[in-house]
Protein backbone atom coordinates (compact mmCIF):
# COMPACT_ATOMS: atom_id res chain seq x y z
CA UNK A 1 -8.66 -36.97 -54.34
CA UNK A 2 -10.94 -35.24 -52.17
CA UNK A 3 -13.06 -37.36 -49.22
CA UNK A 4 -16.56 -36.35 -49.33
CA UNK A 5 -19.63 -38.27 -47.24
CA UNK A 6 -21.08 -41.53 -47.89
CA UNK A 7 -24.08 -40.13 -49.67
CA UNK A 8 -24.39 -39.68 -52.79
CA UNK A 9 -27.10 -37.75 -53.66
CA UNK A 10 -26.60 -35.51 -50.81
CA UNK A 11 -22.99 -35.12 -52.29
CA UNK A 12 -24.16 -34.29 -56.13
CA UNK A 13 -26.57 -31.70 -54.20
CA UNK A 14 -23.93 -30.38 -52.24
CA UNK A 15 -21.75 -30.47 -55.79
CA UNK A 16 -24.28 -28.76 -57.70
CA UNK A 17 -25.22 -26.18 -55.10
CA UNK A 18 -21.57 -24.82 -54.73
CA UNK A 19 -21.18 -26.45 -51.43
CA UNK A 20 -17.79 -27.87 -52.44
CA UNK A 21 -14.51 -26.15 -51.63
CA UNK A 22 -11.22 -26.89 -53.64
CA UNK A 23 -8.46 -28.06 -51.23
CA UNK A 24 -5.58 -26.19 -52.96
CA UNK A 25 -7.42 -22.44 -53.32
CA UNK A 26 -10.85 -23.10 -51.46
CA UNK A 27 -12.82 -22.09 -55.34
CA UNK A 28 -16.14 -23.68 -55.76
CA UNK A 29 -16.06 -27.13 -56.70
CA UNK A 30 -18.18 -28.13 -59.83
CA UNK A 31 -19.71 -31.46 -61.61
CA UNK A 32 -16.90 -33.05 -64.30
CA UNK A 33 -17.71 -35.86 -65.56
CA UNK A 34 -16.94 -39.58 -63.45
CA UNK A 35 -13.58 -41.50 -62.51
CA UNK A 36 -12.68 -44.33 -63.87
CA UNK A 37 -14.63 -47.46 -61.42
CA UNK A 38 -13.04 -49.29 -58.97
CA UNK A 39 -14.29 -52.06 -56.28
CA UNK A 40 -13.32 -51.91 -52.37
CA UNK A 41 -13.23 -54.19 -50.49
CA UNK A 42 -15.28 -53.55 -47.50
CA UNK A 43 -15.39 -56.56 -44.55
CA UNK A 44 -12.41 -56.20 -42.29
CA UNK A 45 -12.59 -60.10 -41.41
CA UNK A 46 -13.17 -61.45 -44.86
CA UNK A 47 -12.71 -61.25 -48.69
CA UNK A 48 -16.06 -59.91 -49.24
CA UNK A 49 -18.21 -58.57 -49.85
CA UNK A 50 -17.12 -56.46 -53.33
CA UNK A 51 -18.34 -52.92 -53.41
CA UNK A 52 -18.43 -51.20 -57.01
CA UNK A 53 -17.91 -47.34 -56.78
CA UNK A 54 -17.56 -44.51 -59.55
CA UNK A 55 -16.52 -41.86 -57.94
CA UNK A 56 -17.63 -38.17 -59.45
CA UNK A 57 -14.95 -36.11 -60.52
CA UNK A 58 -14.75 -32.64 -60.61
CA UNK A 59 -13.11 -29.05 -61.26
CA UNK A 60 -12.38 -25.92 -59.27
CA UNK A 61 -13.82 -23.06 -61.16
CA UNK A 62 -10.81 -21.14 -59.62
CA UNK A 63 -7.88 -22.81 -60.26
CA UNK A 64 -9.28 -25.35 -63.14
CA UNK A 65 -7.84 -28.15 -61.27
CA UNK A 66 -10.21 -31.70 -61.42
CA UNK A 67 -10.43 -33.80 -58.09
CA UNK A 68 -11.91 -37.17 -57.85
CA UNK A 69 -14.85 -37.48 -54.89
CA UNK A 70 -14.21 -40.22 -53.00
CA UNK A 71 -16.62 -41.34 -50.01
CA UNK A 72 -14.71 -41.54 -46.38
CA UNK A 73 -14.12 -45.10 -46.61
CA UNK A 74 -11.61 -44.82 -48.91
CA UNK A 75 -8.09 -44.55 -48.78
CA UNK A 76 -5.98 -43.22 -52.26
CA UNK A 77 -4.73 -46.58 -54.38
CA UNK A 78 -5.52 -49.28 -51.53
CA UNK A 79 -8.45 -51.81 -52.61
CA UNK A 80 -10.02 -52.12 -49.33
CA UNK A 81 -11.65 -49.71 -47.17
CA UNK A 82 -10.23 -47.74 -44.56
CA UNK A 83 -12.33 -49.43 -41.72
CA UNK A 84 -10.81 -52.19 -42.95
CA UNK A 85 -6.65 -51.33 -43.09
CA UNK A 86 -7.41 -49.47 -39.79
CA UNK A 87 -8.24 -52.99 -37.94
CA UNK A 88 -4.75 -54.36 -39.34
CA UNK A 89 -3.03 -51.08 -37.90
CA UNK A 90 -4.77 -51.10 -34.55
CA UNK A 91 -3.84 -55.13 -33.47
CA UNK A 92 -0.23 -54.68 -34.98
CA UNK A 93 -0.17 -51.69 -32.04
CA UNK A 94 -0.82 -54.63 -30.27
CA UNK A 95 2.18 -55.98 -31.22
CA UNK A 96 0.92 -58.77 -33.42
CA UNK A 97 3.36 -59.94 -36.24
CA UNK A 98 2.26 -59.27 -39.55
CA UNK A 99 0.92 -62.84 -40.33
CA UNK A 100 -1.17 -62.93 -37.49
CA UNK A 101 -2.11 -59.51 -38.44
CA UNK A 102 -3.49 -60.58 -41.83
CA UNK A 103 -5.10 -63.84 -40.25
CA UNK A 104 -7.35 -61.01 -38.78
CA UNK A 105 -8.44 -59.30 -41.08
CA UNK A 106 -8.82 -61.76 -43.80
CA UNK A 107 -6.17 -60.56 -46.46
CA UNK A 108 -3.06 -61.84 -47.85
CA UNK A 109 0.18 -61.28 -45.49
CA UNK A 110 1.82 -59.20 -48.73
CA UNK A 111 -1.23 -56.59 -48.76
CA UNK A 112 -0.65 -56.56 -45.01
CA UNK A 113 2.87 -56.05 -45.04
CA UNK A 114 2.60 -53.26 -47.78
CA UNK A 115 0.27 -51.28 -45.44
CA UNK A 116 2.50 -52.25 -42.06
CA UNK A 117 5.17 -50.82 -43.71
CA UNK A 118 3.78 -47.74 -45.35
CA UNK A 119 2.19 -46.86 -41.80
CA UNK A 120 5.69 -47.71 -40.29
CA UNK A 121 7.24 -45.14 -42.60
CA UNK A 122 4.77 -42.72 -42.44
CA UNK A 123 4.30 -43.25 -38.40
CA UNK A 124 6.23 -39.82 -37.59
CA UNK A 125 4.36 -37.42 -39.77
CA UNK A 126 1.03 -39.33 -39.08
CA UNK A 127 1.71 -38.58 -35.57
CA UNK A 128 2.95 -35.01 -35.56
CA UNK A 129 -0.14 -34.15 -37.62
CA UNK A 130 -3.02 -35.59 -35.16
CA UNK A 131 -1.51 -34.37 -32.33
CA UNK A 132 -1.35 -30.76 -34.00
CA UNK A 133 -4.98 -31.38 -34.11
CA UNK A 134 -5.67 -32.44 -31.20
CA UNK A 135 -4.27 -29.34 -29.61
CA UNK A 136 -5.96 -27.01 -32.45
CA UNK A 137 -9.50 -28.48 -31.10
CA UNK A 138 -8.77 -28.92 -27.53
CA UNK A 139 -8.24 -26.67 -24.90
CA UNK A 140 -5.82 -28.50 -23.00
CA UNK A 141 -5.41 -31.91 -24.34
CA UNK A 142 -4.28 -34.54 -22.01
CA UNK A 143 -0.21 -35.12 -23.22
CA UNK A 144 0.52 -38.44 -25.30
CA UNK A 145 1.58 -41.35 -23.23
CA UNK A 146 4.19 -43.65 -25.34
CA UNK A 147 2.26 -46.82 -27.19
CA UNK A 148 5.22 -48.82 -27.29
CA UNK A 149 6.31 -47.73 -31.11
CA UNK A 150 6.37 -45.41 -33.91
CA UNK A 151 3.36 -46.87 -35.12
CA UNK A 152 1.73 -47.93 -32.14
CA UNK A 153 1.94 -43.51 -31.32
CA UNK A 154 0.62 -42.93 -34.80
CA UNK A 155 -2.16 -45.12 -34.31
CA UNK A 156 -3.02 -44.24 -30.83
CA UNK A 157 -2.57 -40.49 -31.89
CA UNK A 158 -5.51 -41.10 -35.22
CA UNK A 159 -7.59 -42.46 -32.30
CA UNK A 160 -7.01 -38.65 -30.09
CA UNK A 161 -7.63 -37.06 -32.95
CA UNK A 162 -10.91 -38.57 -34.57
CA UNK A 163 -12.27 -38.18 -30.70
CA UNK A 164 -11.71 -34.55 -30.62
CA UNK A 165 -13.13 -34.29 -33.90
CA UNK A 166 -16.25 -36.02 -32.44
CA UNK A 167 -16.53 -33.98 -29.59
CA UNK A 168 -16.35 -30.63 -31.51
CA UNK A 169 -18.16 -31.10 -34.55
CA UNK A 170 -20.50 -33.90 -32.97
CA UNK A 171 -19.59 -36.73 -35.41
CA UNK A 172 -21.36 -39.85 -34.46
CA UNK A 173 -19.15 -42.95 -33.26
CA UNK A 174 -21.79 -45.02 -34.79
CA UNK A 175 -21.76 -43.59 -38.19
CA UNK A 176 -18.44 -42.68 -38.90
CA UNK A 177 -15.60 -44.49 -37.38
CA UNK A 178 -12.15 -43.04 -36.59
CA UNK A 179 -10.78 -44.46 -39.13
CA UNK A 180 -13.34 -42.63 -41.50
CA UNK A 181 -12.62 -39.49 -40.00
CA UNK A 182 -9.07 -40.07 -40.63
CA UNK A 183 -9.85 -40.96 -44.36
CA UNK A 184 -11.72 -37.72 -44.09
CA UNK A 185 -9.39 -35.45 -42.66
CA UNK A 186 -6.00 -36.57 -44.86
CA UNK A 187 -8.19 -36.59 -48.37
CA UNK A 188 -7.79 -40.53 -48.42
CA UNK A 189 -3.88 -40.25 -48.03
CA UNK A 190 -3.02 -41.89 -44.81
CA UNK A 191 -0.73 -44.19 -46.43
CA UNK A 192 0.26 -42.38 -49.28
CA UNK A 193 3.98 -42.02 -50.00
CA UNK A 194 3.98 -38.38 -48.21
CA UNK A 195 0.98 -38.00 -46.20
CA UNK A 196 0.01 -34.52 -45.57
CA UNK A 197 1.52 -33.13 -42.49
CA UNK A 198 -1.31 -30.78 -41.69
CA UNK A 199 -5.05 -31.99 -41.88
CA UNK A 200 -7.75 -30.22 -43.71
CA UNK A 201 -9.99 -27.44 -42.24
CA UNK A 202 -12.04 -29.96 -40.26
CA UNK A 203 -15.04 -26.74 -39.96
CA UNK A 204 -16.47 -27.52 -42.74
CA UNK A 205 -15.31 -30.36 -43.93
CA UNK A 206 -16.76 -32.58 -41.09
CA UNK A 207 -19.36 -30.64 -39.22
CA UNK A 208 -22.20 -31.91 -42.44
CA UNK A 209 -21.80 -35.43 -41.33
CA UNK A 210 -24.01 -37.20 -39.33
């Protein structure tokens, strides 16, 4: 999967014009055909509303390899947008138990535990790989303080990182929301089983969006 912006056309433009890079040998990305639909789940303090997506699929005319387009508020194989998961994470930094936790947001406390404890495992690499950014953007980056936990750093560190994104590439906080950016910059796999431990070429991946 491959995060792309929230507009469509501009994305089948930027498809059809070449714009598109493949992640695993940087050939041009071209049109294939759609993915199979899915809904998302898009209110982060309620069931609804539904959003229907069909993401565009396509193929690197490099390496022949098909990716699915997905638009930055998606995360790979969760049902609910990342705006949305990203509230749960950032008030169990807090500390809140995972009950409480899905009380917030509006979900069942299994879906809530599932991403608790994928974050949880993943909270080390998550970590490393922001802060890598952090440092490849910045200067002289002010050092990490401790959050508390694993996932409290990992969480705090997403945070560092979608800021320096914003303040290099000029990402608006109103448009796209850290959590977005993170979406963006891991390909929707923030809580996959083995996140990526370095982030994409934020250049030109980001600097497009408004």
């Amino acid at each position: 999967m491959i995060t792309v912006g929230p507009d469509v056309g501009v994305v089948e433009r930027q498809l059809r014009s070449g714009e598109l890079r493949c992640p695993d040998c940087h050939g041009v990305l071209r049109p294939w055909g759609r993915a199979r639909p899915r809904t998302l789940r898009s209110d982060p303090y309620s069931a609804g509303p539904v959003e229907r997506l069909v993401p565009r699929r396509s193929m690197c005319v490099s390496c022949e390899r098909t990716h699915v387009l997905a638009p930055l508020t998606v995360l790979s194989r969760r049902a609910d947008a990342a705006e949305v998961i990203g509230a749960a994470l950032l008030v169990r930094a807090w500390g809140w138990g995972y009950r409480r936790v899905a009380a917030r947001v509006g979900r069942p406390t299994s879906t809530v535990r599932g991403w608790l404890g994928r974050m949880a495992a993943n909270a080390e690499r998550v970590f490393a790989a922001f802060t890598r950014l952090v440092h490849e953007l910045e200067a002289d980056p002010a050092p990490a303080a401790p959050a508390g936990s694993a996932l409290a750093d990992a969480v705090a560190a997403v945070g560092a990182g979608a800021a320096a994104v914003r303040r290099r590439f000029g990402v608006a906080v109103v448009v796209v929301s850290a959590w977005q950016v993170a979406a963006a910059l891991t390909h929707g796999r923030l809580l996959a089983p083995v996140p990526p431990t370095r982030l994409i070429n934020t250049s030109w991946h980001l600097a497009g969006l408004p």
